[in-house]
N, C-alpha and C. Protein backbone atom coordinates (compact mmCIF):
# COMPACT_ATOMS: atom_id res chain seq x y z
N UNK A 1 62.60 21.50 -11.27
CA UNK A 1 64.03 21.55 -10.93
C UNK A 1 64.82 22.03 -12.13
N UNK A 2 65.72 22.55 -11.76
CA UNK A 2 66.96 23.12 -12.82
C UNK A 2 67.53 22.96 -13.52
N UNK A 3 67.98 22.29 -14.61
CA UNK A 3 68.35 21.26 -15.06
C UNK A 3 70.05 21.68 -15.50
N UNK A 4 71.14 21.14 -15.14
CA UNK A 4 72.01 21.76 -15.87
C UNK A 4 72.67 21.89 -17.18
N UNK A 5 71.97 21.30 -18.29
CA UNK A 5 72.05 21.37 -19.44
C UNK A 5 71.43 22.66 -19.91
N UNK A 6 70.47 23.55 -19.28
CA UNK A 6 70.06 24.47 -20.30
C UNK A 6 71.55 25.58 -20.40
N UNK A 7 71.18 26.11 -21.39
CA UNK A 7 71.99 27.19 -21.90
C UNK A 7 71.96 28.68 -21.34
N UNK A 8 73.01 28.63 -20.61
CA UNK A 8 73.65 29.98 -19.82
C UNK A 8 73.82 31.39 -21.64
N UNK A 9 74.05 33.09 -21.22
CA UNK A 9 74.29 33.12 -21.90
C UNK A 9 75.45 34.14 -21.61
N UNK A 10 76.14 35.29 -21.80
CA UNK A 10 77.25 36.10 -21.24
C UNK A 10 77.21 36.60 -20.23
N UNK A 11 75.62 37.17 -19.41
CA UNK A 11 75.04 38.19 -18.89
C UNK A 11 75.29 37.97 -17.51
N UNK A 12 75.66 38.97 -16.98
CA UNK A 12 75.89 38.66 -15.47
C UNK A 12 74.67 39.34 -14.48
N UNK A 13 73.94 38.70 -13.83
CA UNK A 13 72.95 39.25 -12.78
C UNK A 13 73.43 39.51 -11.53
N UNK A 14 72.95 41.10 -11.68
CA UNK A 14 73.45 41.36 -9.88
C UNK A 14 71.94 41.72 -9.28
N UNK A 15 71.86 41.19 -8.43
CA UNK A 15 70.74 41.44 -7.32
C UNK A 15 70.75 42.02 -5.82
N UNK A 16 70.43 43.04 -6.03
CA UNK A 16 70.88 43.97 -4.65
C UNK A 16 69.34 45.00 -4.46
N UNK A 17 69.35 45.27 -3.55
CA UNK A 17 68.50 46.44 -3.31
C UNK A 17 69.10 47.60 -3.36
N UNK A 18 70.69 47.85 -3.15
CA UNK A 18 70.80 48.76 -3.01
C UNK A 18 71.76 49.66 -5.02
N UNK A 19 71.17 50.72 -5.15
CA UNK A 19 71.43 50.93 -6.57
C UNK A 19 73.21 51.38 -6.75
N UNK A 20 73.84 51.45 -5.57
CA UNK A 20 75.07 52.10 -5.78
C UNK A 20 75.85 50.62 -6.05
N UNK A 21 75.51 49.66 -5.05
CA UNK A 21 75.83 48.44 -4.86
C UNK A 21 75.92 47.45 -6.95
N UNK A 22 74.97 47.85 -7.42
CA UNK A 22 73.99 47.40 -8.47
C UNK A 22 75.25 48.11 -9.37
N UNK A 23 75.15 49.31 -9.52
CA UNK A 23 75.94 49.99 -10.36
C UNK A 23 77.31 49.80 -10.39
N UNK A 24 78.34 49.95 -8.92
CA UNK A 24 79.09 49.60 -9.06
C UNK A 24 80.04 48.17 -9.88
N UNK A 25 79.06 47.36 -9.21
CA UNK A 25 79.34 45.86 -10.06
C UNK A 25 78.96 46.00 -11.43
N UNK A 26 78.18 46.75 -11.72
CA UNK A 26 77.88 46.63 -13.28
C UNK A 26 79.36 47.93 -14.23
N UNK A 27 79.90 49.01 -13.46
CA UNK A 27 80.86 49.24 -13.95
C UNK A 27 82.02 48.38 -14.30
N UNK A 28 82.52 47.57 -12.88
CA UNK A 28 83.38 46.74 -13.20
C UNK A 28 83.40 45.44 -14.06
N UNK A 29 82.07 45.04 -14.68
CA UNK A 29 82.08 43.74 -15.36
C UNK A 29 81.74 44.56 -16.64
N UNK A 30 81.29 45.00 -16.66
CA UNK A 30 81.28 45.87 -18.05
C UNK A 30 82.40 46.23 -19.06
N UNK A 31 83.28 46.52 -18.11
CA UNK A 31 84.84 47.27 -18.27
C UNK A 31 85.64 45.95 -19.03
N UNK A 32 84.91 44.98 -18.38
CA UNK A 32 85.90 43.60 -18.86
C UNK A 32 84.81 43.05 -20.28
N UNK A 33 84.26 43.42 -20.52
CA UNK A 33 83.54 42.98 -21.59
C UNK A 33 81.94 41.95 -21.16
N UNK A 34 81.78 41.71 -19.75
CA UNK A 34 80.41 41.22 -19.29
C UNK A 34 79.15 41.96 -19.88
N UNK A 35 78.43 41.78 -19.92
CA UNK A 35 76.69 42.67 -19.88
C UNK A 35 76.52 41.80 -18.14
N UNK A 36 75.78 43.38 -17.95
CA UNK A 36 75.19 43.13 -16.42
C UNK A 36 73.74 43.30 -16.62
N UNK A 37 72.95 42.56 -15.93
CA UNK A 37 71.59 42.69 -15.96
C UNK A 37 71.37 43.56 -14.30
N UNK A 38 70.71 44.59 -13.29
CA UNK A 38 70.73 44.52 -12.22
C UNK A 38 68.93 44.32 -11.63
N UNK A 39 68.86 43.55 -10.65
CA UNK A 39 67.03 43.41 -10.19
C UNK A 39 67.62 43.66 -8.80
N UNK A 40 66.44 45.16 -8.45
CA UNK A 40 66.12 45.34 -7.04
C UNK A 40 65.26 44.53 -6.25
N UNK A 41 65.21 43.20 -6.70
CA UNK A 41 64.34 42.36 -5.80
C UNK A 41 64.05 41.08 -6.19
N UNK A 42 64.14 40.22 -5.27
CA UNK A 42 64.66 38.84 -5.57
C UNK A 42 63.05 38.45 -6.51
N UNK A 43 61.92 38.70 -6.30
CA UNK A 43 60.65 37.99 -7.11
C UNK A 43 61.16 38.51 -8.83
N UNK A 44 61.75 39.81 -8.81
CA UNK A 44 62.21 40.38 -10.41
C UNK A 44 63.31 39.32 -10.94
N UNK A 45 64.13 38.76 -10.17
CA UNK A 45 65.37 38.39 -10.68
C UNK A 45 64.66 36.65 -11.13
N UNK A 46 63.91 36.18 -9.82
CA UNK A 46 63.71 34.83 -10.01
C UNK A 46 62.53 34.81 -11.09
N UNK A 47 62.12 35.31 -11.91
CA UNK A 47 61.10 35.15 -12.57
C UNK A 47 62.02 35.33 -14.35
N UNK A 48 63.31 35.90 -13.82
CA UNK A 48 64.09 36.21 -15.55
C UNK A 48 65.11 35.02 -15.27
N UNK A 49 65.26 34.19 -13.89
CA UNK A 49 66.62 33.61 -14.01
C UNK A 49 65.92 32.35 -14.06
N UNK A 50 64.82 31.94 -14.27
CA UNK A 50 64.27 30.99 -14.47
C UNK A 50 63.78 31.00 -16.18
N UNK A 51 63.83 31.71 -17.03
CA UNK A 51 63.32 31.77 -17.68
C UNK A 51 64.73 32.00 -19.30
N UNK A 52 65.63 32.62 -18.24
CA UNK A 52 67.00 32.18 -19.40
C UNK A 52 68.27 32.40 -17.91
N UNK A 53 69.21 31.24 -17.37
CA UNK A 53 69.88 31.49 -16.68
C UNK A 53 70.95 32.50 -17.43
N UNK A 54 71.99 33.41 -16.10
CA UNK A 54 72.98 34.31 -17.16
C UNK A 54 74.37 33.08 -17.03
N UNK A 55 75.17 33.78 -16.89
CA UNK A 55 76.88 33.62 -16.75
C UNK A 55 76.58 32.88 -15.24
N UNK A 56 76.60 34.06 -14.04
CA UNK A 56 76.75 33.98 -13.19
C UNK A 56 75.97 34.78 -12.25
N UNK A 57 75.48 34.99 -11.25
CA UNK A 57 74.86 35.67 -10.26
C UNK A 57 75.19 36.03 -9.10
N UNK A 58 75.17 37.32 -8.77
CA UNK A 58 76.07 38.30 -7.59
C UNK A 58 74.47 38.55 -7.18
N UNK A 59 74.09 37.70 -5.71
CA UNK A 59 72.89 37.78 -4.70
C UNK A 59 73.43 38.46 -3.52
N UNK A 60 72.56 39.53 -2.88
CA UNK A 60 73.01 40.22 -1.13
C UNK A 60 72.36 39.32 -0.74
N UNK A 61 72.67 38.92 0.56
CA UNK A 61 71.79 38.41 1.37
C UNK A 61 70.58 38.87 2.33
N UNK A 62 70.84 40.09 2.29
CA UNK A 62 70.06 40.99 3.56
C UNK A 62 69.00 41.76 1.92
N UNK A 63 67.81 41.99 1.68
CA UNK A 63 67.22 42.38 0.81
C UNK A 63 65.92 42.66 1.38
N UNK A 64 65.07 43.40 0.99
CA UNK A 64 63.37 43.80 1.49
C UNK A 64 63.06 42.27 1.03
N UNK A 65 61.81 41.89 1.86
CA UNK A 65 60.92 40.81 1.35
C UNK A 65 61.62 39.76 1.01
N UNK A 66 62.08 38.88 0.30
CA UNK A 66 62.51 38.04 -0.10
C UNK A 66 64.26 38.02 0.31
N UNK A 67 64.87 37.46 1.21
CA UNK A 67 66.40 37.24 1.62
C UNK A 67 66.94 36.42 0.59
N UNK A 68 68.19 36.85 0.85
CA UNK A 68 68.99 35.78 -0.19
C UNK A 68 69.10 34.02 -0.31
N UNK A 69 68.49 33.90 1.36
CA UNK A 69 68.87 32.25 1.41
C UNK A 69 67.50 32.02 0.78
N UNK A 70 66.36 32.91 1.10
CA UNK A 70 64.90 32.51 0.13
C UNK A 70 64.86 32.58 -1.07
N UNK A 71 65.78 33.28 -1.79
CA UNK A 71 65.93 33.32 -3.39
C UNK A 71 67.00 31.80 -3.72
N UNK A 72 67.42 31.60 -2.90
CA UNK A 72 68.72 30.59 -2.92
C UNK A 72 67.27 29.18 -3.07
N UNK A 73 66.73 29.04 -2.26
CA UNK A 73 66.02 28.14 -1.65
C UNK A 73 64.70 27.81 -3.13
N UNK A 74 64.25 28.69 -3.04
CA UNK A 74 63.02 29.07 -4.39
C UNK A 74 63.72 28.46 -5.91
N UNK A 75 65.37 28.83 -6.05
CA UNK A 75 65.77 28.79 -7.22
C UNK A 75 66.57 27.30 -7.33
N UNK A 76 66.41 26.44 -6.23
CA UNK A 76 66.79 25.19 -5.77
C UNK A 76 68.51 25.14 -6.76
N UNK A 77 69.05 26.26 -5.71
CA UNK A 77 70.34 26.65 -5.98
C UNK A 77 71.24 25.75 -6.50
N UNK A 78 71.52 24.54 -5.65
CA UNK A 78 72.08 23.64 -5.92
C UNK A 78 72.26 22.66 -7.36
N UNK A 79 70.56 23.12 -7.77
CA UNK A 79 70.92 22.84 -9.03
C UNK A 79 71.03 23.03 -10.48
N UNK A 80 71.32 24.81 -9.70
CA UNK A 80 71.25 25.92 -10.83
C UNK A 80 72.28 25.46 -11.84
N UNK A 81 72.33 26.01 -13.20
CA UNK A 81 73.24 25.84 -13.96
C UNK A 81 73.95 26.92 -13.86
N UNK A 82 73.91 28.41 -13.52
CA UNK A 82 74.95 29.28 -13.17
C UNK A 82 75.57 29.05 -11.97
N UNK A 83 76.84 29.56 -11.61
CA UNK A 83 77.10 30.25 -10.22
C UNK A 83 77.25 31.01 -9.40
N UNK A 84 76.16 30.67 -8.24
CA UNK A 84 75.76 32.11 -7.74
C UNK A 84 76.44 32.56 -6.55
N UNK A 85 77.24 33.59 -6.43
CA UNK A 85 77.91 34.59 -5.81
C UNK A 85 77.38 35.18 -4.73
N UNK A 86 77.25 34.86 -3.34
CA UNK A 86 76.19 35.58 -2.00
C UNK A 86 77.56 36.80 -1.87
N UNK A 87 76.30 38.13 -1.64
CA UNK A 87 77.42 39.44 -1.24
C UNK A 87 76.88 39.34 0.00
N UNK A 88 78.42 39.53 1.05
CA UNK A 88 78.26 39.35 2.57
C UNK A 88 78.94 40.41 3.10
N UNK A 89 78.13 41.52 3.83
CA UNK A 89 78.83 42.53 4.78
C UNK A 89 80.05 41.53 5.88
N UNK A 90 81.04 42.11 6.10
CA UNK A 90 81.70 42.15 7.13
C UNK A 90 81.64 40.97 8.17
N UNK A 91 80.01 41.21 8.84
CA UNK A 91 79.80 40.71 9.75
C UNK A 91 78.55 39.78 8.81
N UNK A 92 78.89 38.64 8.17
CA UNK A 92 77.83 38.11 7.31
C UNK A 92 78.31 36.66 7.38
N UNK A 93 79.25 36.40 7.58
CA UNK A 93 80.09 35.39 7.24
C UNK A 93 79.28 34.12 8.05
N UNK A 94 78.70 34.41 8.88
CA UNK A 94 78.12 32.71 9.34
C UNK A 94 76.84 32.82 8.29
N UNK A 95 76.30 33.89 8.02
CA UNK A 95 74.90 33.82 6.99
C UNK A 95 75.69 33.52 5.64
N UNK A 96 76.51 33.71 5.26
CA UNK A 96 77.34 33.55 3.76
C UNK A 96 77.10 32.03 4.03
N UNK A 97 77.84 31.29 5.47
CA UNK A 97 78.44 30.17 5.24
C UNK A 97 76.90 29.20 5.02
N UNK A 98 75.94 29.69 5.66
CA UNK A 98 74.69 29.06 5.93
C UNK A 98 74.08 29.18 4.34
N UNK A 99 74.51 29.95 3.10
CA UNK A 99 73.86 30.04 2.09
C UNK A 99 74.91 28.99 1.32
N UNK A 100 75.81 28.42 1.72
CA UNK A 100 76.98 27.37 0.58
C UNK A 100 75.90 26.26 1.22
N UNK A 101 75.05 26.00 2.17
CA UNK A 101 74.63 25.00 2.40
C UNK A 101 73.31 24.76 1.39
N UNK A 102 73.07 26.08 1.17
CA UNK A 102 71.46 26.03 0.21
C UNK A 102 71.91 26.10 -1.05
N UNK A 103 73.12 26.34 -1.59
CA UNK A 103 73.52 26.30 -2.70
C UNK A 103 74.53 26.90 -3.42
N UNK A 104 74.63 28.04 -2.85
CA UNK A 104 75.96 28.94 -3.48
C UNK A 104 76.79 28.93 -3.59
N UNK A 105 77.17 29.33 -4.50
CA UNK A 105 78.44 28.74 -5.32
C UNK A 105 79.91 29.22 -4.68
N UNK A 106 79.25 30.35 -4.35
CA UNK A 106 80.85 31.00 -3.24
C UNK A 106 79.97 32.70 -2.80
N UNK A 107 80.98 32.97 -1.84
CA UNK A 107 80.76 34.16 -1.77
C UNK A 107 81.73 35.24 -1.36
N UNK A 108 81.16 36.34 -2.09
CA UNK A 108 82.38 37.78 -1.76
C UNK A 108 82.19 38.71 -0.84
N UNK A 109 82.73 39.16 -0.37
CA UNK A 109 82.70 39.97 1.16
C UNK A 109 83.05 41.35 0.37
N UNK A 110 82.37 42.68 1.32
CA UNK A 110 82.43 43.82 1.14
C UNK A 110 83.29 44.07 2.30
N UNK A 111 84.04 45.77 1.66
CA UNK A 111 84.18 45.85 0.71
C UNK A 111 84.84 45.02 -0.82
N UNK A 112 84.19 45.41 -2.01
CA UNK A 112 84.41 44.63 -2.81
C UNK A 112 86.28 44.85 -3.48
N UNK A 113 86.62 44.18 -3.61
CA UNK A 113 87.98 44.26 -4.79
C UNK A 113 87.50 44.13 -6.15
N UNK A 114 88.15 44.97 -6.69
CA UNK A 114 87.37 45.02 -8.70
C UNK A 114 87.70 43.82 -8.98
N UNK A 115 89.15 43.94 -8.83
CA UNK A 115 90.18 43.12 -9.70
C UNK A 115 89.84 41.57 -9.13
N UNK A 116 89.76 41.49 -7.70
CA UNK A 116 89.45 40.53 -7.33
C UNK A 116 88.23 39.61 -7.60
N UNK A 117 87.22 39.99 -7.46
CA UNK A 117 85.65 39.85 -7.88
C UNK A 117 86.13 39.50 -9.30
N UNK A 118 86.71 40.26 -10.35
CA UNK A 118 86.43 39.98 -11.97
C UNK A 118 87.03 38.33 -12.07
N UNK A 119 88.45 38.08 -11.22
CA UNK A 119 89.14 37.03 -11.53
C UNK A 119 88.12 35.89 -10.65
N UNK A 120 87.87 36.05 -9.94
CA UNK A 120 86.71 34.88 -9.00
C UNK A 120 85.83 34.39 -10.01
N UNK A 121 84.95 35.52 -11.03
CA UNK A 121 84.10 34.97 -11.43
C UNK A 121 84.58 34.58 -13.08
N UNK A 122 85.72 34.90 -13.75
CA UNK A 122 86.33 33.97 -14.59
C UNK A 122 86.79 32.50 -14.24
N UNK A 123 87.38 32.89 -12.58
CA UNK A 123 87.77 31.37 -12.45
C UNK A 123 86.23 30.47 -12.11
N UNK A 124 85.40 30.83 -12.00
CA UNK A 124 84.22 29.98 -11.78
C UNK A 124 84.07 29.70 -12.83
N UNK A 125 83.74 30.24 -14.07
CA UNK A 125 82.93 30.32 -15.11
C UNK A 125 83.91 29.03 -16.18
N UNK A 126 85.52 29.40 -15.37
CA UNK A 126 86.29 28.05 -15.87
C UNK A 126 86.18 26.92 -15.81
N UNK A 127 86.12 27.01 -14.44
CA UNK A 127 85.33 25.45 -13.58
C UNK A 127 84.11 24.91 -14.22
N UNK A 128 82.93 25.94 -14.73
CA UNK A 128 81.95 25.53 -15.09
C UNK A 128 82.54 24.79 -16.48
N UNK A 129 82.85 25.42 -17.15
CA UNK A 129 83.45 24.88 -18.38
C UNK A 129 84.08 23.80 -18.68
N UNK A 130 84.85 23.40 -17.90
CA UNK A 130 85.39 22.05 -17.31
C UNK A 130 84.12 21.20 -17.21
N UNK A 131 83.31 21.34 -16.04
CA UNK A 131 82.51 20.38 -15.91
C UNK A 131 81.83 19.67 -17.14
N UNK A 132 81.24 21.05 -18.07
CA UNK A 132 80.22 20.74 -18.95
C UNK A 132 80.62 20.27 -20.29
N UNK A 133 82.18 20.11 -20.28
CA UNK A 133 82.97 19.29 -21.21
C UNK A 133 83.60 17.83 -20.71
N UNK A 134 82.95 17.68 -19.36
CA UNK A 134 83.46 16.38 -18.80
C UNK A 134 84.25 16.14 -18.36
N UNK A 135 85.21 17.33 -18.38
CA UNK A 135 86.94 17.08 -17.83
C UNK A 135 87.11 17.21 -16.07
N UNK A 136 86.34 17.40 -15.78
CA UNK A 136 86.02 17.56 -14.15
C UNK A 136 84.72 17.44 -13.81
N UNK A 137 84.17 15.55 -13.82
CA UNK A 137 82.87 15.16 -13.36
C UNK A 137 83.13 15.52 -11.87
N UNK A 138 81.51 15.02 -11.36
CA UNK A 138 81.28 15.69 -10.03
C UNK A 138 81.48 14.53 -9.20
N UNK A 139 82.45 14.17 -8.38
CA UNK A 139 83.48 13.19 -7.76
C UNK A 139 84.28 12.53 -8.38
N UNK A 140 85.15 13.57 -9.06
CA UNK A 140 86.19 12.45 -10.09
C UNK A 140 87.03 12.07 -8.37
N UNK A 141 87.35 10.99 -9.20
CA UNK A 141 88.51 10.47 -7.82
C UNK A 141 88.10 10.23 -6.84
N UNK A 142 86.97 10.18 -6.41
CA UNK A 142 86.30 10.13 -5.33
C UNK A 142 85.43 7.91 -5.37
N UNK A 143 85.94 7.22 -4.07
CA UNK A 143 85.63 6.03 -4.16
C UNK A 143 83.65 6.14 -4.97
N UNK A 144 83.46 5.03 -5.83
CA UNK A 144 81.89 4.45 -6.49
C UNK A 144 80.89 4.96 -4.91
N UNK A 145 81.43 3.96 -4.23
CA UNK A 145 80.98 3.42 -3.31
C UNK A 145 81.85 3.83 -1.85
N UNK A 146 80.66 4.49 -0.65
CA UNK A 146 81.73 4.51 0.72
C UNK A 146 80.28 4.88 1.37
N UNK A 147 80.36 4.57 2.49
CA UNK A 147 79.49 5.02 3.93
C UNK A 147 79.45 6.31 3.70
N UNK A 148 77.96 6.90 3.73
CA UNK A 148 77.52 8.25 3.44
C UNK A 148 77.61 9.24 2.58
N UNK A 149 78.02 8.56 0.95
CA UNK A 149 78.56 9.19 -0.33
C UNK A 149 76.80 9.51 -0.99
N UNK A 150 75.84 9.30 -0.52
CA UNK A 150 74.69 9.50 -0.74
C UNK A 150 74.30 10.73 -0.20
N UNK A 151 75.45 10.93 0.96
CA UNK A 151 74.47 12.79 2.05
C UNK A 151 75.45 13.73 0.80
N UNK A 152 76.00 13.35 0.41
CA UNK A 152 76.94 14.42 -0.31
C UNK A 152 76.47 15.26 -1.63
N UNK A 153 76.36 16.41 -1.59
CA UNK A 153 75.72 17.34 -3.02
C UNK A 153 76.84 16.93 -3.86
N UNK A 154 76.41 16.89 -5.01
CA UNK A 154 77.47 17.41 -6.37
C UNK A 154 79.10 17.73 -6.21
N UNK A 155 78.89 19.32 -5.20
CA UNK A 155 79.90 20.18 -5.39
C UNK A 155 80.65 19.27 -4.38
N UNK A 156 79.92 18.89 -3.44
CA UNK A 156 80.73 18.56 -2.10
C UNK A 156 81.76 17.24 -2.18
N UNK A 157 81.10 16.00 -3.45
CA UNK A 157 81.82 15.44 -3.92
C UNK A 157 83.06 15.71 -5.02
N UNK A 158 83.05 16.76 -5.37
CA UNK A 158 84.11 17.43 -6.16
C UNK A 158 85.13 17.80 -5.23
N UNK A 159 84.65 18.74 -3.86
CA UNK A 159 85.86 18.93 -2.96
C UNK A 159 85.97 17.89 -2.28
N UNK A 160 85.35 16.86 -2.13
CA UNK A 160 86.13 15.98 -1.32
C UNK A 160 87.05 15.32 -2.51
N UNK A 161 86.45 14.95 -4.00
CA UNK A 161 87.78 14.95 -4.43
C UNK A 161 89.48 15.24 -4.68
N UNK A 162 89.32 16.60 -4.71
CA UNK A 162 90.27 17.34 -4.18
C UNK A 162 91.12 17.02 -3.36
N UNK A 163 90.23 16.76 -2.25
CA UNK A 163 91.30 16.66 -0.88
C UNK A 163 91.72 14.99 -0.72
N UNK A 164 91.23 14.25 -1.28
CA UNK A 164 91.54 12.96 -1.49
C UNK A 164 92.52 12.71 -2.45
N UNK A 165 92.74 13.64 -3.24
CA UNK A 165 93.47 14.00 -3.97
C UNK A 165 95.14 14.87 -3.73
N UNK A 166 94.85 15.41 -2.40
CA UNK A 166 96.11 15.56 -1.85
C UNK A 166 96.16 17.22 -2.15
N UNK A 167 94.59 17.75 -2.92
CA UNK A 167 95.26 19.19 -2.80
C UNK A 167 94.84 20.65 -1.44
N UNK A 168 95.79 21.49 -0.95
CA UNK A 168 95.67 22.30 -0.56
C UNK A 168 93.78 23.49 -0.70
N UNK A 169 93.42 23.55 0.18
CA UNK A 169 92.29 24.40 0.07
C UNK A 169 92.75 25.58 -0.70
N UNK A 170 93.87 25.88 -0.99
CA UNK A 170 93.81 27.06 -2.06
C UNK A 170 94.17 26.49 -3.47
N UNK A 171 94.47 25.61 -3.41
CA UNK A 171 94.91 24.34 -4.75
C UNK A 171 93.64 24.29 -5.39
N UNK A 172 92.51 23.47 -4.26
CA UNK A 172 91.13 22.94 -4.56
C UNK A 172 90.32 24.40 -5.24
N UNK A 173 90.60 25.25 -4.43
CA UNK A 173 89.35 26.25 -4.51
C UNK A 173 90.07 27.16 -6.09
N UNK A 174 91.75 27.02 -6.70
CA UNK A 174 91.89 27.52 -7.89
C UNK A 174 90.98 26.69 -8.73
N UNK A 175 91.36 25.11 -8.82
CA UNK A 175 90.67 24.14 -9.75
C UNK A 175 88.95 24.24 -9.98
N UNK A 176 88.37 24.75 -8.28
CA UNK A 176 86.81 24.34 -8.45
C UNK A 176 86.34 25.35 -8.91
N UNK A 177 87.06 26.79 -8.77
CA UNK A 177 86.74 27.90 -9.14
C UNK A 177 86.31 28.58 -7.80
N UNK A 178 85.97 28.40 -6.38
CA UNK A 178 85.92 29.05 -5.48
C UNK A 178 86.70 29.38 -4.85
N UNK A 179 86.80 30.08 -3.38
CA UNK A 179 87.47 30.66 -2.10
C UNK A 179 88.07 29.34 -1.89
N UNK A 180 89.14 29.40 -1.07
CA UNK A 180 89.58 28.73 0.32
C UNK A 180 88.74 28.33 1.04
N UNK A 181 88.16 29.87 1.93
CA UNK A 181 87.72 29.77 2.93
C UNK A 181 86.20 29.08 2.66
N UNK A 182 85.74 28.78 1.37
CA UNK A 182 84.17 28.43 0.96
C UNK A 182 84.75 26.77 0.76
N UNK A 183 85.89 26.42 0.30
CA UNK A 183 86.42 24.74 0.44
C UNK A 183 86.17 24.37 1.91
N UNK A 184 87.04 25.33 2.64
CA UNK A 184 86.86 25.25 4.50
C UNK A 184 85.55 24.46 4.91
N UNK A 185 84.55 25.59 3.95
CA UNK A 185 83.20 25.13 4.73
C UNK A 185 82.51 24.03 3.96
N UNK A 186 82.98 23.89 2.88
CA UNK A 186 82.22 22.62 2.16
C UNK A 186 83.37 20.86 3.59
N UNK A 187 84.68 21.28 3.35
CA UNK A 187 85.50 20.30 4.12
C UNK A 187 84.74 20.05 5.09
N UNK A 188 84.24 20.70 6.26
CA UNK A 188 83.31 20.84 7.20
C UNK A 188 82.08 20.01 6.84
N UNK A 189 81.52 20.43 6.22
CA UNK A 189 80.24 20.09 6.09
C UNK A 189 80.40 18.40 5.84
N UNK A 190 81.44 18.02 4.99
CA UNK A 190 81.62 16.82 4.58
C UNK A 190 82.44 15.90 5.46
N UNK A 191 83.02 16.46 6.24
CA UNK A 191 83.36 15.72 7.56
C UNK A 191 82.39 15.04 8.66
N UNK A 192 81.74 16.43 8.73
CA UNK A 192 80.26 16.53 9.64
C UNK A 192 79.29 15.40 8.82
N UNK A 193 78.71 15.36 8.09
CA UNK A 193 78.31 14.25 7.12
C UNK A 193 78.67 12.71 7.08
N UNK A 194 79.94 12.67 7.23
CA UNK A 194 80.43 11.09 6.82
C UNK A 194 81.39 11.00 8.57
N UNK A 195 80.94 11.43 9.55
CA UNK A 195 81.58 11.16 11.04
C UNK A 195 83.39 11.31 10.28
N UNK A 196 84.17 12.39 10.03
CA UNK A 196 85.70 12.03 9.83
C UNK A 196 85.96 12.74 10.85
N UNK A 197 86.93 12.34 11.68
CA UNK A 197 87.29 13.65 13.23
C UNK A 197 88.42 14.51 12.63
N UNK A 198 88.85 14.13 11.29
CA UNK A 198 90.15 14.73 10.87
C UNK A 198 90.59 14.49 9.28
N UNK A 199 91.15 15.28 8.62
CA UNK A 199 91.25 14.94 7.18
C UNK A 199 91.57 13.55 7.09
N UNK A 200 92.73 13.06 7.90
CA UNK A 200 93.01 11.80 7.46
C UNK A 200 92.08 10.39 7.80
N UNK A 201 91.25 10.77 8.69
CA UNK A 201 90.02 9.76 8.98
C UNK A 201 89.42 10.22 7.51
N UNK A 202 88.62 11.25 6.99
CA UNK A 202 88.10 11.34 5.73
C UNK A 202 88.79 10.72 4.81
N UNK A 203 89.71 10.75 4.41
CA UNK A 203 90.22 10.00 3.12
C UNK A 203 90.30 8.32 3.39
N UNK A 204 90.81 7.97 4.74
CA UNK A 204 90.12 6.23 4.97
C UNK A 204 88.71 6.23 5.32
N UNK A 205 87.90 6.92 5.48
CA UNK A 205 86.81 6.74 5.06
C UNK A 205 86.23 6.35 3.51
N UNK A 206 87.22 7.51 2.82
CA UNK A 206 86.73 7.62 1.44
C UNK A 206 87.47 5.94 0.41
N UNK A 207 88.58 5.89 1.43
CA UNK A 207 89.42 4.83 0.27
C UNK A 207 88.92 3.23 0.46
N UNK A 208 88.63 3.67 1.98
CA UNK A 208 88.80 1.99 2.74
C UNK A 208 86.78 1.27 3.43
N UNK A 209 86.34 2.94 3.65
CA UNK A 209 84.90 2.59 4.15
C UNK A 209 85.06 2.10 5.34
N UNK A 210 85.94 2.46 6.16
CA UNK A 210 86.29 2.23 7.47
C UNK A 210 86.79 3.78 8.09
N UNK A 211 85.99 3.49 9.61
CA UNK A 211 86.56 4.58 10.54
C UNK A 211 87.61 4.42 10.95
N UNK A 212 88.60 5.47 11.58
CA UNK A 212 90.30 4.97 12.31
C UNK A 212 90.12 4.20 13.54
């Protein structure tokens, strides 16, 4: 398993099969001062990202041989020390949402935005920074103790902090470093998890350990 103490270092990994895909992202992080590493294939990438994690990681999901949720799955995502970025065509978005469940950290939809993509993965890399200085443990604010705080990953106790916390899915997702729409699906998942029919059943769940 992954441990999140090892040492990340500037380098950003993009993993794509396709080389225009590869290049492009490596112009735009470049431009900002990143090094890009690019692997046409998830056995190339998982054999270097195991061996020194980078910054962060930009995975396709659709790839020859090895898919993204199998590189997700192999690299026991969840408890990677980078954060990894699923690239989702258009029509990808239930497979995007199905890879935040195996681990990913968020994901970006094509076509890509430069500007957009560069600030996503500063604001992650913030979040990370936070964490690994302690200033945002993984359920601050969130009750010791409540009915089903055991089904909950890491991240998922961080956004339910958040929202116990009173902030907006675009509030949560500036602070955690992800999307909105990737809070959406963690909210979901953590509803679905602890029976809440509605935000405000979740937070007396979370405060009181009682259903409404």
């Amino acid at each position: 398993m992954m441990g999140r103490t090892q040492k990340t270092d500037e380098t950003i990994y993009v993993v794509d099969d396709e080389p225009a895909v590869r290049d492009a992202l490596a112009v735009v992080f470049e431009m900002e001062g990143f090094a890009v590493t690019g692997f046409e294939s998830g056995d190339a990438f998982l054999e270097a990202a195991k061996n020194r994690p980078p910054a962060c990681v930009f995975l396709d999901v659709h790839m020859p041989g090895r898919s993204g949720l199998d590189i997700l799955k192999a690299l026991n995502a969840d408890h990677y020390p980078a954060p990894i970025f699923i690239i989702s065509g258009q029509g990808d978005i239930p497979m995007a949402v199905t890879a935040i469940k195996y681990g990913a950290f968020d994901f970006i939809e094509k076509p890509f935005d430069a500007g957009q993509i560069v600030d996503r993965v500063r604001e992650a890399l913030a979040a990370q920074a936070r964490r690994a200085e302690g200033g945002d443990g993984h359920g601050a604010g969130v009750a010791a103790e409540f009915p089903g705080r055991d089904l909950l990953t890491p991240r998922e106790l961080e956004v339910l902090g958040q929202i116990t916390a009173g902030a907006s899915n675009k509030e949560a997702g500036r602070h955690l470093g992800i999307s909105p729409r990737t809070i959406e699906v963690h909210r979901a998942r953590i509803m679905e998890k602890l029976g809440a029919r509605n935000a405000a059943d979740l937070v007396r769940i979370v405060l009181t350990g009682e259903h409404g």
